[in-house]
PDB file of N, CA and C in Angstrom:
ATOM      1  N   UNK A   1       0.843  -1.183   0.000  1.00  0.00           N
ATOM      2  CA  UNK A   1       0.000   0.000   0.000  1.00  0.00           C
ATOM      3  C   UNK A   1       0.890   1.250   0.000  1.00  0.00           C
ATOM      4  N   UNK A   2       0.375   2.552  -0.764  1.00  0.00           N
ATOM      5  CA  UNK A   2       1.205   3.355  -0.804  1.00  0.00           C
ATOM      6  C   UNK A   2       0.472   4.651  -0.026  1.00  0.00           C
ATOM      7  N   UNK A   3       1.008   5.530   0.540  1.00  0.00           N
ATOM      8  CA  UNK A   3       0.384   6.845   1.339  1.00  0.00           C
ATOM      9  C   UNK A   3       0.510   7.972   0.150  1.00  0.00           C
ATOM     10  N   UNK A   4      -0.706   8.578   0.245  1.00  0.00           N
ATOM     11  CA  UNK A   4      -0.729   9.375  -0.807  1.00  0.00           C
ATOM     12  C   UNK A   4      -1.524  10.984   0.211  1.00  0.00           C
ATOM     13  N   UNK A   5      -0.958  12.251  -0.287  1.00  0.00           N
ATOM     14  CA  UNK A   5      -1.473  12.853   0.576  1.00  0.00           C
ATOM     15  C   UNK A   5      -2.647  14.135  -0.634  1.00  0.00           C
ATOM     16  N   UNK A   6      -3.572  14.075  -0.157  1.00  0.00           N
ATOM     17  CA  UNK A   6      -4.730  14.822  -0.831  1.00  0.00           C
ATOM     18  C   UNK A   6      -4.941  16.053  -0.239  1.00  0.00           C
ATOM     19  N   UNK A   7      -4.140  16.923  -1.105  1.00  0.00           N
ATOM     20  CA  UNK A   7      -4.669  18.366  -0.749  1.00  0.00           C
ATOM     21  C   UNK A   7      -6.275  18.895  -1.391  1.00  0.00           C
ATOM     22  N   UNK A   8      -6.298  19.840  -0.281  1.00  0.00           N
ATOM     23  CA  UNK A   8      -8.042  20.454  -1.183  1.00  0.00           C
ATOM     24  C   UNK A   8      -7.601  21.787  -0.889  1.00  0.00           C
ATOM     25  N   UNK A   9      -7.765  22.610  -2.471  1.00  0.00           N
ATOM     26  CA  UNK A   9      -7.602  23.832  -2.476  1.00  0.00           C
ATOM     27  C   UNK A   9      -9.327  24.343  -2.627  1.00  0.00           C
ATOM     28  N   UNK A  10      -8.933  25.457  -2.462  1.00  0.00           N
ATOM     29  CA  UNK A  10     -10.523  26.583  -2.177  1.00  0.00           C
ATOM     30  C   UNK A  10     -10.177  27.961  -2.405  1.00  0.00           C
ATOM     31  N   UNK A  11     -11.173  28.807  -2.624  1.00  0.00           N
ATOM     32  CA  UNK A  11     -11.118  30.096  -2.990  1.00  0.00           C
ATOM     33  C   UNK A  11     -11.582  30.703  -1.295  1.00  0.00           C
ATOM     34  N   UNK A  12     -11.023  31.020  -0.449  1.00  0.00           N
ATOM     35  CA  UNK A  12     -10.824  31.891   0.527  1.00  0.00           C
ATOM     36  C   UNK A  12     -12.527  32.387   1.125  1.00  0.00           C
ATOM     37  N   UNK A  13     -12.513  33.493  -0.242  1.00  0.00           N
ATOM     38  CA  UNK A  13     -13.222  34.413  -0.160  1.00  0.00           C
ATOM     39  C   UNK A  13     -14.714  33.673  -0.292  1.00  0.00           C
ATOM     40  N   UNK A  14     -15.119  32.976  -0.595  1.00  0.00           N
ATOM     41  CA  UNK A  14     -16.041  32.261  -1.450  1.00  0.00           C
ATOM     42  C   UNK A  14     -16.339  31.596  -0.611  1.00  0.00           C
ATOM     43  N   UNK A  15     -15.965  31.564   1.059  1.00  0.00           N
ATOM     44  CA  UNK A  15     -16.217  30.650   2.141  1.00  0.00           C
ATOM     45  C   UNK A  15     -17.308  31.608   3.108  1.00  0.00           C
ATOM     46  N   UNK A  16     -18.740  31.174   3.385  1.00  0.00           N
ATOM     47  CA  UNK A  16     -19.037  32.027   4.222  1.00  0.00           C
ATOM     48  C   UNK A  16     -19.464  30.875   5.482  1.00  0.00           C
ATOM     49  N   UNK A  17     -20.160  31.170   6.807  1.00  0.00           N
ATOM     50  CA  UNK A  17     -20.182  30.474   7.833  1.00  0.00           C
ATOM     51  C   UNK A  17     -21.244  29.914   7.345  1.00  0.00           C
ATOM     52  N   UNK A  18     -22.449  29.606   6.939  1.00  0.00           N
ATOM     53  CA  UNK A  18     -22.984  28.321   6.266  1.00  0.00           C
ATOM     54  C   UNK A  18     -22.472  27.459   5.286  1.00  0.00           C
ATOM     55  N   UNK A  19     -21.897  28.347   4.252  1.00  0.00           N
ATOM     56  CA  UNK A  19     -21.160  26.716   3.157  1.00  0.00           C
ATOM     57  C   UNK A  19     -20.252  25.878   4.490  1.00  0.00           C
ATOM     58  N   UNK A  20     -19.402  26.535   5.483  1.00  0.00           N
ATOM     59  CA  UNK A  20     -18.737  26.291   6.600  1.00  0.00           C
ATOM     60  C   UNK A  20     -18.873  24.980   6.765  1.00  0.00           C
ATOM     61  N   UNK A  21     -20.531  25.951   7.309  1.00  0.00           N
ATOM     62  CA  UNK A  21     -20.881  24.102   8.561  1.00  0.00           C
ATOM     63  C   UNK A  21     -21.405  22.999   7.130  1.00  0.00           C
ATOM     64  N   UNK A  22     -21.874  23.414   6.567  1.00  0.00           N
ATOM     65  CA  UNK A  22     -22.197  22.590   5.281  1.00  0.00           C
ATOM     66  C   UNK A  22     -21.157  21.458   4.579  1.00  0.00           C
ATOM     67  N   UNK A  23     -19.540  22.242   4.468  1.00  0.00           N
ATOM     68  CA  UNK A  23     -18.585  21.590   4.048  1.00  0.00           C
ATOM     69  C   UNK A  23     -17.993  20.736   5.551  1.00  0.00           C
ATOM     70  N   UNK A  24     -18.636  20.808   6.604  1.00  0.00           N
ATOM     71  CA  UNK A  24     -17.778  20.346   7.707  1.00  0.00           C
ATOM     72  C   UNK A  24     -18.767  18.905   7.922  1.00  0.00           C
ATOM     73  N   UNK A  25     -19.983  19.086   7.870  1.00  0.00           N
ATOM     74  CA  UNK A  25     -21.050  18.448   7.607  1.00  0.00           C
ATOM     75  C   UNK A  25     -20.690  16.962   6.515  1.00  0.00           C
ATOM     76  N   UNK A  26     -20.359  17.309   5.481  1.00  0.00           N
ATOM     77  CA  UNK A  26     -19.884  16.806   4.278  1.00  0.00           C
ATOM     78  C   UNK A  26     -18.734  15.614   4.431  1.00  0.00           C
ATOM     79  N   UNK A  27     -17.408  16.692   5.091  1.00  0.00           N
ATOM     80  CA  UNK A  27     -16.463  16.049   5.403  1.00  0.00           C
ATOM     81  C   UNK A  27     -16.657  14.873   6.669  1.00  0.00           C
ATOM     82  N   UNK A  28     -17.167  15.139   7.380  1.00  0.00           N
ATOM     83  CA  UNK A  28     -17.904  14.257   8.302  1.00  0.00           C
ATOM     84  C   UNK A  28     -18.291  12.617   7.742  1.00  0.00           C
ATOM     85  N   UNK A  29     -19.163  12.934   6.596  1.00  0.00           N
ATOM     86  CA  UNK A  29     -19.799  11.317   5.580  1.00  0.00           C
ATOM     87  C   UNK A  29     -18.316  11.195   5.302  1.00  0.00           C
ATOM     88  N   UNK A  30     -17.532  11.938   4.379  1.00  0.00           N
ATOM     89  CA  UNK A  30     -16.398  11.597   3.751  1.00  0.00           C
ATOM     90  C   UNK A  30     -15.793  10.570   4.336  1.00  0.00           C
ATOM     91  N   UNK A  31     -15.485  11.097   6.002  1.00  0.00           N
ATOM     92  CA  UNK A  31     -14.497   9.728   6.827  1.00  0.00           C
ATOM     93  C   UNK A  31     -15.405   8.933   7.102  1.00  0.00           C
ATOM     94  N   UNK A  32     -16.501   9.148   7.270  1.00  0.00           N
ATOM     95  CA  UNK A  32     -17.410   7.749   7.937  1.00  0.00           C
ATOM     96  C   UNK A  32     -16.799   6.917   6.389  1.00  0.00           C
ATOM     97  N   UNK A  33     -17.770   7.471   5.233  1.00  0.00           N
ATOM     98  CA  UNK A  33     -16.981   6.388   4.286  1.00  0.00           C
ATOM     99  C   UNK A  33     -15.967   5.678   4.106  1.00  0.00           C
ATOM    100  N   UNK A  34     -14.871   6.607   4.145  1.00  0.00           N
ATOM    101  CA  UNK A  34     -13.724   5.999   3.912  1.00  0.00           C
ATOM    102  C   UNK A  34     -12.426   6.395   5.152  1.00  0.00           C
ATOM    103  N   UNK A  35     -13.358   5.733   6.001  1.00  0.00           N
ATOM    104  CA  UNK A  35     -12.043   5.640   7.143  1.00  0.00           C
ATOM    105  C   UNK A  35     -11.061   4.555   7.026  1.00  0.00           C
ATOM    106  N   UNK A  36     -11.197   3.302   6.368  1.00  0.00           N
ATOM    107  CA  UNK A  36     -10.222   2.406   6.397  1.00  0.00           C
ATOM    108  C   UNK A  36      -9.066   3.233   5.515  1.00  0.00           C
ATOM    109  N   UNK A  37      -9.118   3.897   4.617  1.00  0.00           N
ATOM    110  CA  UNK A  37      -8.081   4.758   3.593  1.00  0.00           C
ATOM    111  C   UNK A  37      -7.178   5.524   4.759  1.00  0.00           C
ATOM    112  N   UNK A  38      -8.083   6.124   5.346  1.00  0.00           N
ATOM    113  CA  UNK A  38      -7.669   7.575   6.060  1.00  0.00           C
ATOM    114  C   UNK A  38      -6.413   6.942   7.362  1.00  0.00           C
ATOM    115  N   UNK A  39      -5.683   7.897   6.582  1.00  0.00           N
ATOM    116  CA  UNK A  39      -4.674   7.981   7.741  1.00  0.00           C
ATOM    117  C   UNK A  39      -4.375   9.348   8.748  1.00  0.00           C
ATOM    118  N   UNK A  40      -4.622  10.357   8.391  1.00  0.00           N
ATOM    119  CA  UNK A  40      -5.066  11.730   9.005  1.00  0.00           C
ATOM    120  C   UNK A  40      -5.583  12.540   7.896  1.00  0.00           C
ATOM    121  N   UNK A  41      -5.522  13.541   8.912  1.00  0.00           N
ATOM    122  CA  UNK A  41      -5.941  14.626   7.514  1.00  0.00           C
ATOM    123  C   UNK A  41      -6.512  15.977   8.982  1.00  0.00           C
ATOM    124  N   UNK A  42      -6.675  17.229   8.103  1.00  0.00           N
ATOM    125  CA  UNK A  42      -7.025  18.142   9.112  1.00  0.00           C
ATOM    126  C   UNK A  42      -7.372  19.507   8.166  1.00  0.00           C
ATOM    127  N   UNK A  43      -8.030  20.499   8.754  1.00  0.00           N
ATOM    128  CA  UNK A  43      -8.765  21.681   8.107  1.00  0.00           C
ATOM    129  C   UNK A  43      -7.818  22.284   7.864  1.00  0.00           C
ATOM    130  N   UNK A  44      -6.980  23.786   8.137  1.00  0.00           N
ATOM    131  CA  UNK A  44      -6.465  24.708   7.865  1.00  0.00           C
ATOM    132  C   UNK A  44      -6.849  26.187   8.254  1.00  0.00           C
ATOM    133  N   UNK A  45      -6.281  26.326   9.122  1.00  0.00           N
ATOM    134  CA  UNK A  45      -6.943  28.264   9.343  1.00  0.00           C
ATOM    135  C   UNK A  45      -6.406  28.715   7.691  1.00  0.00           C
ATOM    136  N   UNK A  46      -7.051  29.808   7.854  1.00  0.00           N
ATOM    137  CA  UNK A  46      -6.804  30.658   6.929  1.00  0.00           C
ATOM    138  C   UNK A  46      -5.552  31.397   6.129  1.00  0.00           C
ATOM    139  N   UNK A  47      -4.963  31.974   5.023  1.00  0.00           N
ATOM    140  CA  UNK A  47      -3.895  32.758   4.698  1.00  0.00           C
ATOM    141  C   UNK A  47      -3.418  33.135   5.875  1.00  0.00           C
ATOM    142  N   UNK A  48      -4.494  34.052   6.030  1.00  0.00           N
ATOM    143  CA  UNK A  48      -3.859  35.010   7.109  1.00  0.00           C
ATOM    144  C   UNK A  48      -3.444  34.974   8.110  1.00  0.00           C
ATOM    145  N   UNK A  49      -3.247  33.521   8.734  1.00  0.00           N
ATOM    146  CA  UNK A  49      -2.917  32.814   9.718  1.00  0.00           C
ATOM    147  C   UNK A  49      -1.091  32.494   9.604  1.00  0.00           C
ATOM    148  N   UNK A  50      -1.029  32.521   7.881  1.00  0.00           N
ATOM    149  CA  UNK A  50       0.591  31.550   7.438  1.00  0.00           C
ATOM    150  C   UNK A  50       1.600  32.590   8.101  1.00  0.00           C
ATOM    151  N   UNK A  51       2.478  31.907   8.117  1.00  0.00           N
ATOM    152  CA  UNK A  51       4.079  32.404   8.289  1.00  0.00           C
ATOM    153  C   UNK A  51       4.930  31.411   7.398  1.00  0.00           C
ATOM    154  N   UNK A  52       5.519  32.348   6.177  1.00  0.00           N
ATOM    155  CA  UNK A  52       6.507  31.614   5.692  1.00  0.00           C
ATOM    156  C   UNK A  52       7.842  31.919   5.686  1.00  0.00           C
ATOM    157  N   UNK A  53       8.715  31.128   5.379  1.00  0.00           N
ATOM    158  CA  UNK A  53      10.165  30.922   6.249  1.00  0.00           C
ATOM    159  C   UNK A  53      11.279  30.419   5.048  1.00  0.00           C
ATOM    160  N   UNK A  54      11.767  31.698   4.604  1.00  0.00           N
ATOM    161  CA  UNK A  54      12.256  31.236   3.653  1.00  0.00           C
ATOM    162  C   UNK A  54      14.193  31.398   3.542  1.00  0.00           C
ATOM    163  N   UNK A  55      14.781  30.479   3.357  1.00  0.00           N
ATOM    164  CA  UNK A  55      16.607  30.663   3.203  1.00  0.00           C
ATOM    165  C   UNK A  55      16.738  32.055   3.004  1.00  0.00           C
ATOM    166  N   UNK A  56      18.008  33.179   3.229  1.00  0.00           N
ATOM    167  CA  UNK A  56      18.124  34.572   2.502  1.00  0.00           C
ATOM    168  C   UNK A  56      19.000  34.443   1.922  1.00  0.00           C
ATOM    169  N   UNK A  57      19.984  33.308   1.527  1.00  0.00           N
ATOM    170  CA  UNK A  57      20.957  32.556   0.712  1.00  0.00           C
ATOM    171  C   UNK A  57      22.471  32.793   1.332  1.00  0.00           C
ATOM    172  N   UNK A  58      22.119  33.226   3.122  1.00  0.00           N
ATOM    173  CA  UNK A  58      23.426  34.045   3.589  1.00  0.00           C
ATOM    174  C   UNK A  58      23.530  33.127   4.993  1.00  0.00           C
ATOM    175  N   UNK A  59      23.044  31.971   5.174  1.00  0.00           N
ATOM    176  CA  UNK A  59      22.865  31.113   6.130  1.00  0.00           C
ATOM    177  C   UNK A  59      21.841  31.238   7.190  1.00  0.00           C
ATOM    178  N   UNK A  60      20.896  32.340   6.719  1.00  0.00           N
ATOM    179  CA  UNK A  60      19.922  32.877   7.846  1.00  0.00           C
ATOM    180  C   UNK A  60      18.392  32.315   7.438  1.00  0.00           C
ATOM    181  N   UNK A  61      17.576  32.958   7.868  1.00  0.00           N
ATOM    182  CA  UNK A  61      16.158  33.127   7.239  1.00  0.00           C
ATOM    183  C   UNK A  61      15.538  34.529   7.164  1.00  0.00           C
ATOM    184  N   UNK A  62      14.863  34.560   6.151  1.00  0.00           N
ATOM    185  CA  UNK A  62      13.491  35.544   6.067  1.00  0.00           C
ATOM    186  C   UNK A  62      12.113  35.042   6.809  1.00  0.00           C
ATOM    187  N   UNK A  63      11.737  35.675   7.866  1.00  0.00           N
ATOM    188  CA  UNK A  63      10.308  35.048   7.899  1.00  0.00           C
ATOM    189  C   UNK A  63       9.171  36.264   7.550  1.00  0.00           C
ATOM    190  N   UNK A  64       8.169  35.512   6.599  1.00  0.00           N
ATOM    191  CA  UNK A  64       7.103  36.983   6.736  1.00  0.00           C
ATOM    192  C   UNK A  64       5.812  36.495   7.037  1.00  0.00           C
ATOM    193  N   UNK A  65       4.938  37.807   7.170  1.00  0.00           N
ATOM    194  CA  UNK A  65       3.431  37.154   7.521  1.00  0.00           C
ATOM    195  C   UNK A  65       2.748  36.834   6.158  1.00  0.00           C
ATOM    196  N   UNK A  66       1.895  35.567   5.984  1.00  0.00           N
ATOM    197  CA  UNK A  66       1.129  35.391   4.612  1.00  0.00           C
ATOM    198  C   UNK A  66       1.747  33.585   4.013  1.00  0.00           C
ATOM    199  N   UNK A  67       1.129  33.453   3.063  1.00  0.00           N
ATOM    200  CA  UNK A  67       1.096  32.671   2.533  1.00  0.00           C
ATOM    201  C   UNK A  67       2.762  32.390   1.979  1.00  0.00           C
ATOM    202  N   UNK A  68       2.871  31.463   1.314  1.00  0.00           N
ATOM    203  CA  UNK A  68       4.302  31.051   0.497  1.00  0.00           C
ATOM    204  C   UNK A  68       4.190  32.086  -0.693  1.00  0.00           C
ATOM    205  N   UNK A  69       2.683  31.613  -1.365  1.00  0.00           N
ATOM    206  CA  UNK A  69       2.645  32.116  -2.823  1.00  0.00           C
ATOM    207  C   UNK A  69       1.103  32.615  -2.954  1.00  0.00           C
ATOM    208  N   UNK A  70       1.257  33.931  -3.226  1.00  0.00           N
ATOM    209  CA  UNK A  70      -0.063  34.829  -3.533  1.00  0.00           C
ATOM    210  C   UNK A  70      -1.138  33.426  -4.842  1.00  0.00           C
ATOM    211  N   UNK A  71      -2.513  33.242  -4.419  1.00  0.00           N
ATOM    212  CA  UNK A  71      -3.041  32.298  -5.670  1.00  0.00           C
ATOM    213  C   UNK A  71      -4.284  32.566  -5.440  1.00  0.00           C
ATOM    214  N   UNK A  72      -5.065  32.031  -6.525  1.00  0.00           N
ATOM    215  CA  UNK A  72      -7.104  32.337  -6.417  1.00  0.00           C
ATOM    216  C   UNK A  72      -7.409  31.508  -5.195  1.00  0.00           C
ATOM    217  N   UNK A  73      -6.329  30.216  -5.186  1.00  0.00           N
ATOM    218  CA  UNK A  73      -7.243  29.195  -4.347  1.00  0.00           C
ATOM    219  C   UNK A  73      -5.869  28.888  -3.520  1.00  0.00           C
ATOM    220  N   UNK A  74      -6.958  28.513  -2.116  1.00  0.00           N
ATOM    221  CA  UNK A  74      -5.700  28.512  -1.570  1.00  0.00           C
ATOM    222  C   UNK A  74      -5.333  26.875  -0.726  1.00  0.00           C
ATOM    223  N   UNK A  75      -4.565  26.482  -0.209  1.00  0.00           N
ATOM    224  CA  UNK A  75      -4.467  25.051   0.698  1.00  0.00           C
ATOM    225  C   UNK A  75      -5.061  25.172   1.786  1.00  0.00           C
ATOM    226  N   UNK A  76      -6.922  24.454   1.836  1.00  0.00           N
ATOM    227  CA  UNK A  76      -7.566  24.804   3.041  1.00  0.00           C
ATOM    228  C   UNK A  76      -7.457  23.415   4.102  1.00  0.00           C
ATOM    229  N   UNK A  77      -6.797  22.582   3.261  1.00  0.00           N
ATOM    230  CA  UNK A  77      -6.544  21.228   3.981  1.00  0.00           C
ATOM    231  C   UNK A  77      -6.239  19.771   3.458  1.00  0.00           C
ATOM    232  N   UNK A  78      -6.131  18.902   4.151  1.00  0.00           N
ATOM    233  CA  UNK A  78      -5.572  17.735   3.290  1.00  0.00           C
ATOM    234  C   UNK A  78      -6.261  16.283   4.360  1.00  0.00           C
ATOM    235  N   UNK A  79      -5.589  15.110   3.299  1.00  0.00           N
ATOM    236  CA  UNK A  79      -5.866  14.101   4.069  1.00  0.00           C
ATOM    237  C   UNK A  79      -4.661  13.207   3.582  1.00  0.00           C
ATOM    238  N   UNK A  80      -4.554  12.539   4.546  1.00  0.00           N
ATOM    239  CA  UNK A  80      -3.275  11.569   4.324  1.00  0.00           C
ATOM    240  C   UNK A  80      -4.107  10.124   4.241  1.00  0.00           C
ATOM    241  N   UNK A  81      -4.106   9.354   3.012  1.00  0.00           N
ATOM    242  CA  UNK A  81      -4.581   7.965   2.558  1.00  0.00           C
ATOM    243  C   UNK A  81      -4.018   7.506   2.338  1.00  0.00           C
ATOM    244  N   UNK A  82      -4.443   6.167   2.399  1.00  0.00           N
ATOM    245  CA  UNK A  82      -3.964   5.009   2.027  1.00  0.00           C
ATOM    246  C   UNK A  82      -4.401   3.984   0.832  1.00  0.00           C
ATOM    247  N   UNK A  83      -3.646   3.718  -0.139  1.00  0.00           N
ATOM    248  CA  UNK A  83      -4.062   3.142  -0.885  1.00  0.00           C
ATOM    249  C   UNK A  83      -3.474   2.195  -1.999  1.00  0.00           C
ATOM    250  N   UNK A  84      -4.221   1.571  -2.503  1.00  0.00           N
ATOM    251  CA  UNK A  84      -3.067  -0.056  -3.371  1.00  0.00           C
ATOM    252  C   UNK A  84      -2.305   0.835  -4.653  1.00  0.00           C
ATOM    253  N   UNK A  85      -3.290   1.985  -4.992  1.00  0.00           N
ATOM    254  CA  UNK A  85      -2.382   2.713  -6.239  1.00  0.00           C
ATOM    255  C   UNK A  85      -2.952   3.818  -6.408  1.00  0.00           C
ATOM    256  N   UNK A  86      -2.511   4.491  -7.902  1.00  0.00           N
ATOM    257  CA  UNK A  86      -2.439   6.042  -7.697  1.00  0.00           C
ATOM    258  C   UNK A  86      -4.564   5.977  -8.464  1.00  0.00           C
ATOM    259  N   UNK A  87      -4.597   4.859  -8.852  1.00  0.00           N
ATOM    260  CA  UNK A  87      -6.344   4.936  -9.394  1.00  0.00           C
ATOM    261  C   UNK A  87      -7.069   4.557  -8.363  1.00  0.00           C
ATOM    262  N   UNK A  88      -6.879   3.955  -7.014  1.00  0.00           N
ATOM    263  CA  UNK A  88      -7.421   3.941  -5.979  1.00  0.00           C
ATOM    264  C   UNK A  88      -7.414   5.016  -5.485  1.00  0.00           C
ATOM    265  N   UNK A  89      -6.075   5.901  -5.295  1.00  0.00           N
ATOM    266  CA  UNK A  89      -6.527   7.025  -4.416  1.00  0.00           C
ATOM    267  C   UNK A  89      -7.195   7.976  -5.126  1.00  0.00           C
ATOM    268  N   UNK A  90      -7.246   7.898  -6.344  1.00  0.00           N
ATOM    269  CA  UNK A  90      -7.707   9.168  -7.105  1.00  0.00           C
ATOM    270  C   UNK A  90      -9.652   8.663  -7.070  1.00  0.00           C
ATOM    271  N   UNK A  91      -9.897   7.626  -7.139  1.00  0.00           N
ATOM    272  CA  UNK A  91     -11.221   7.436  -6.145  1.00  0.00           C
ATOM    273  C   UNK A  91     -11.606   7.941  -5.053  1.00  0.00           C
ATOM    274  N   UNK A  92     -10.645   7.765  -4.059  1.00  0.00           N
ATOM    275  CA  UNK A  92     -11.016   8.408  -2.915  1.00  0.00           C
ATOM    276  C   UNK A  92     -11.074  10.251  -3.157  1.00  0.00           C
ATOM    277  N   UNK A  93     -10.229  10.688  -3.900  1.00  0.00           N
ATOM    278  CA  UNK A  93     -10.021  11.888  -3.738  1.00  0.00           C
ATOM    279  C   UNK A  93     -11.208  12.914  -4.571  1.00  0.00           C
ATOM    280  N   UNK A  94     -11.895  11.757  -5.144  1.00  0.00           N
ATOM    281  CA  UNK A  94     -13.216  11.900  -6.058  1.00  0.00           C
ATOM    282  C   UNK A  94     -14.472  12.584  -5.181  1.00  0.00           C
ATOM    283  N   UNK A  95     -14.135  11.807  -3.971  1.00  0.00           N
ATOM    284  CA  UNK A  95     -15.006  12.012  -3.162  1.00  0.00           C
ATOM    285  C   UNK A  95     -14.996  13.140  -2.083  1.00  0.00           C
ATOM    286  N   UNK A  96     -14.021  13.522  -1.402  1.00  0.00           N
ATOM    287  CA  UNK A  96     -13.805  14.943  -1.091  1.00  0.00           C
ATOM    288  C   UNK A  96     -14.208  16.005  -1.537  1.00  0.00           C
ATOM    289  N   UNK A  97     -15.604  16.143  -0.151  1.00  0.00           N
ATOM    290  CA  UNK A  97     -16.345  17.081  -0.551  1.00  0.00           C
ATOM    291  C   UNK A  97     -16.149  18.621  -1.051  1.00  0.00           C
ATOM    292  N   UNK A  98     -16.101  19.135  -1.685  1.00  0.00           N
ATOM    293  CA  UNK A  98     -15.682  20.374  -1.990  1.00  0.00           C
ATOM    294  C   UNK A  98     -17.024  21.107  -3.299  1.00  0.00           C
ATOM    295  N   UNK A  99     -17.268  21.928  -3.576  1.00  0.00           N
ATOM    296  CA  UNK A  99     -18.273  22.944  -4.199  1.00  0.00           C
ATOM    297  C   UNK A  99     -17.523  23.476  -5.135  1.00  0.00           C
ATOM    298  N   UNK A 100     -16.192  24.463  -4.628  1.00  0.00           N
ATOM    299  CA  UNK A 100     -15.464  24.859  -5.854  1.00  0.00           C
ATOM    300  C   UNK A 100     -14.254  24.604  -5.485  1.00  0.00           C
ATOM    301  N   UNK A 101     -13.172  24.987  -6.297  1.00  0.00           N
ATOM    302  CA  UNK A 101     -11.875  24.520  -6.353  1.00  0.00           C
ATOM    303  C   UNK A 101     -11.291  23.340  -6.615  1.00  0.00           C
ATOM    304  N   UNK A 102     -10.864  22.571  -5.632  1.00  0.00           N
ATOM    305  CA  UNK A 102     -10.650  21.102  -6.140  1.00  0.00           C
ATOM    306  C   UNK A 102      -9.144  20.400  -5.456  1.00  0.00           C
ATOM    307  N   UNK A 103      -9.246  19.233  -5.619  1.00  0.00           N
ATOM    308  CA  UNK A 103      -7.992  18.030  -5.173  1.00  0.00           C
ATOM    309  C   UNK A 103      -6.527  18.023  -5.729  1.00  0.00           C
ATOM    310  N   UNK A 104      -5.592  18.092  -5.156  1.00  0.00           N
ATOM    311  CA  UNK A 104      -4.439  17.174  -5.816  1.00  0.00           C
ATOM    312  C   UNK A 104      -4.039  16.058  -5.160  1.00  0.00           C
ATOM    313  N   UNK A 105      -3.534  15.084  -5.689  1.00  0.00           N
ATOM    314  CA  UNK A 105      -3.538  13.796  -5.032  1.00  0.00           C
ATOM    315  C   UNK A 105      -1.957  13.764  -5.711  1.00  0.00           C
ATOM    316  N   UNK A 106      -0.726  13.591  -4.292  1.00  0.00           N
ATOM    317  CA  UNK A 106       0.484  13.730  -4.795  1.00  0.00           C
ATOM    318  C   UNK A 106       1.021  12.336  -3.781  1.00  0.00           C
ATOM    319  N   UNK A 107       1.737  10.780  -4.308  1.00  0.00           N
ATOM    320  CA  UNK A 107       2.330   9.932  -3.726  1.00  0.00           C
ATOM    321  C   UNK A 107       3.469  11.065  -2.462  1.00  0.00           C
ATOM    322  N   UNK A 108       3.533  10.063  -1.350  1.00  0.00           N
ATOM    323  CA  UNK A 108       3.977  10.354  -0.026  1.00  0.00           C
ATOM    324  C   UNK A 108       5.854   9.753  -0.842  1.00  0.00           C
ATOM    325  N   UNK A 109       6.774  10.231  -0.707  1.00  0.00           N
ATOM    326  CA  UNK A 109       8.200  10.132  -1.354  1.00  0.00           C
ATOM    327  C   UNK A 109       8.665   9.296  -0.079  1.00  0.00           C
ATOM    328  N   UNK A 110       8.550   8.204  -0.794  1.00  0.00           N
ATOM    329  CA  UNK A 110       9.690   7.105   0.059  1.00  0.00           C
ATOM    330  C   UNK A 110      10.987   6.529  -0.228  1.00  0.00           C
ATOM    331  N   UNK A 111      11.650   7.552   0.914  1.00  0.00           N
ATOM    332  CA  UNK A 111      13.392   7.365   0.865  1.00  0.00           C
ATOM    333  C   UNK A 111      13.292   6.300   1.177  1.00  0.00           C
ATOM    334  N   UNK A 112      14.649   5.552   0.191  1.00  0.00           N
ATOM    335  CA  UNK A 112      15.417   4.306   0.482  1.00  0.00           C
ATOM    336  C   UNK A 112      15.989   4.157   2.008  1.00  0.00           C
ATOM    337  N   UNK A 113      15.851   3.473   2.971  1.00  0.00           N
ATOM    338  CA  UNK A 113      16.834   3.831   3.904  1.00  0.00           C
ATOM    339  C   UNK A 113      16.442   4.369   5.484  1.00  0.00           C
ATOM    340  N   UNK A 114      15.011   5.429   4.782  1.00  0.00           N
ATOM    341  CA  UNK A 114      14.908   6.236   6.137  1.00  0.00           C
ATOM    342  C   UNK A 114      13.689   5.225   6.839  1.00  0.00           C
ATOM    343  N   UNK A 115      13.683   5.553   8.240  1.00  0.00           N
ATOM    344  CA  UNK A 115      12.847   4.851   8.961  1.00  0.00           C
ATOM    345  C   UNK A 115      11.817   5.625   9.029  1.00  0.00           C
ATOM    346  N   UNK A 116      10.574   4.700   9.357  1.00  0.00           N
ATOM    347  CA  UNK A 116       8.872   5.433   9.078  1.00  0.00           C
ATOM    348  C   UNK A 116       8.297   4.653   7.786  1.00  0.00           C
TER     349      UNK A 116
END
């Protein structure tokens, strides 16, 4: 079995406190369905919540407030699955409730060597 991790992007703005409970509602059936897949997964505060942390190429860091990368849609959360292949998980990821925006389903990179 391979771990595959399913991001769900969303448009920010386009979120009000009923689609909210509606999409939380949603996600709810999602794991009842497919909890044997699920290996975690979790919501996301908002942009405006990020801090990103980036090299300054001088052995230090930059940190600022905001996102990595300005976009329409943004990373409102993910789930970590499990599954026999990349057409199994892309089933599951079928199902992740979402209205607008949408899934990427990217294999979990397994080093030769490392433990986990």
């Amino acid at each position: 079995m391979t771990q595959y991790l399913v991001l769900i992007y969303q448009d920010e703005e386009q979120i009000t406190d009923e689609s909210s409970a509606e999409m939380g509602r949603a996600h709810q059936d999602f794991i009842a369905a497919n909890g044997p897949a699920l290996r975690g997964g979790n919501a996301l505060e908002s942009t405006a919540t990020a801090t990103s942390v980036r090299p300054d190429g001088a052995g230090g860091f930059v940190v600022t407030d905001g996102p990595f990368a300005e976009t329409k849609e943004q990373l409102g959360g993910y789930y970590l699955i499990e599954a026999t292949d990349l057409d199994a998980a892309i089933a599951v990821a079928k199902q992740v409730p979402m209205t607008q925006g949408g899934v990427e389903v990217r294999p979990i990179w397994s080093v030769p060597g490392a433990v986990g």
